[in-house]
Protein backbone atom coordinates (compact mmCIF):
# COMPACT_ATOMS: atom_id res chain seq x y z
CA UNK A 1 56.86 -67.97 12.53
CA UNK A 2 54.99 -64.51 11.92
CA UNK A 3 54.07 -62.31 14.75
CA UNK A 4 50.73 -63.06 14.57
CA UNK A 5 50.65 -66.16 14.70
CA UNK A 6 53.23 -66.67 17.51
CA UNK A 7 50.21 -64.16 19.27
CA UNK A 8 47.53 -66.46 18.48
CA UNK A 9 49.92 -69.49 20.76
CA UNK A 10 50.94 -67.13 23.31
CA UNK A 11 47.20 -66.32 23.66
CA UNK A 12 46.15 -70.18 23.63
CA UNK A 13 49.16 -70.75 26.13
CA UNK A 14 48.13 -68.55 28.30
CA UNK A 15 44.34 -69.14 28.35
CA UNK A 16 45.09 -72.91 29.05
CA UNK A 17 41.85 -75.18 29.15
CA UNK A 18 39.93 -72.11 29.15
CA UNK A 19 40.65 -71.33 25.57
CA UNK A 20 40.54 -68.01 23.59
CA UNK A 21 37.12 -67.03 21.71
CA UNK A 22 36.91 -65.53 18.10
CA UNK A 23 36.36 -62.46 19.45
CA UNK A 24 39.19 -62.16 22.39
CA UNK A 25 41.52 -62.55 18.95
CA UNK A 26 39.66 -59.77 17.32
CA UNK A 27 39.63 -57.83 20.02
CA UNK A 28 43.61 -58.15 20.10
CA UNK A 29 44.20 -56.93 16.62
CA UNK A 30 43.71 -60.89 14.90
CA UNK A 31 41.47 -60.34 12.34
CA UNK A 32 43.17 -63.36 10.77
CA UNK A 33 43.06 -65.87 13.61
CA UNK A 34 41.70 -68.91 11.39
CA UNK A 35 44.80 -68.43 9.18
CA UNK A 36 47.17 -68.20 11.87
CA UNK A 37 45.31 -71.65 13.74
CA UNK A 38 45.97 -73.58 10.33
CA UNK A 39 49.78 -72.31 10.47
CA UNK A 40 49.91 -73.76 13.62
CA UNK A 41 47.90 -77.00 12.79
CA UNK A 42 50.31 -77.25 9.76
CA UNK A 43 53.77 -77.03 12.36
CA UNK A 44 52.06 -80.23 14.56
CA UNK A 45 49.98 -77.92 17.03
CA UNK A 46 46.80 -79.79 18.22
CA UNK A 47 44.21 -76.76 18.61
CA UNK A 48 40.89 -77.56 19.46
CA UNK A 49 37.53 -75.79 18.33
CA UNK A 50 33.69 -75.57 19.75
CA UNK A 51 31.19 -73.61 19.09
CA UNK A 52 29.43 -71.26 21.78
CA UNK A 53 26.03 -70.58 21.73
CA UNK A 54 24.26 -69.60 18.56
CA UNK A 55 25.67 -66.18 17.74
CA UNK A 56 28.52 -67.68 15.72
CA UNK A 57 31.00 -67.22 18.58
CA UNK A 58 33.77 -70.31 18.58
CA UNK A 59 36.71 -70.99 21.59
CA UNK A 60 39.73 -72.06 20.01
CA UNK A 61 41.86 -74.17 23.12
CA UNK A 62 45.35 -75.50 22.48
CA UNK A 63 45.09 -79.32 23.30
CA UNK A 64 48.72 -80.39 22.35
CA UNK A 65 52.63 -79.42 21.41
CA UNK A 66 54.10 -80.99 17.95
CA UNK A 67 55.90 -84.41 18.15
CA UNK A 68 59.63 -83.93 18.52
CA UNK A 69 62.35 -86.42 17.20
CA UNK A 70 64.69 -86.59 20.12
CA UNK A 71 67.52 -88.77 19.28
CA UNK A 72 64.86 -91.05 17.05
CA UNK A 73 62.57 -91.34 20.09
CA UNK A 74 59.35 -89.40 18.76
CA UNK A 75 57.40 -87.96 22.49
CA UNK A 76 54.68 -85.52 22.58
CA UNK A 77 54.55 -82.90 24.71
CA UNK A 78 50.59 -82.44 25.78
CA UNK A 79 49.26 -79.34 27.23
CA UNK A 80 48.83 -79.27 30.35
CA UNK A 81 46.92 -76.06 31.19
């Protein structure tokens, strides 16, 4: 996983339900925060996305884990921040 986008879930982790806006990532050195959300969708993470207000301003909030294959019992881990 590259740095940045192991920032981008650290950042959703710790923000929990609250989620992270487009701007807290730019204001943390993420220019490329969309690219590192569709790394994560791509690994299984369930990242959600709304809109704020009109000035273009969007709160990314991490809304589940990937499915794991645990002895071939698939579970999913939800967040639960």
């Amino acid at each position: 996983m590259k740095a940045q986008t192991r920032d981008v879930l650290t950042m959703l982790e710790l923000a929990g339900h609250m989620g992270v806006t487009n701007g807290q990532f730019a204001n943390a050195g993420i220019l490329s925060y969309t690219s590192r959300i569709a790394e994560l969708r791509k690994m299984g993470y369930s990242i959600t996305q709304t809109r704020q207000g009109n000035a273009g301003t969007r709160r990314y909030t991490l809304a589940g884990y990937p499915v794991t294959a645990i002895a071939g019992v698939q579970t999913t881990m939800e967040a639960t921040r």
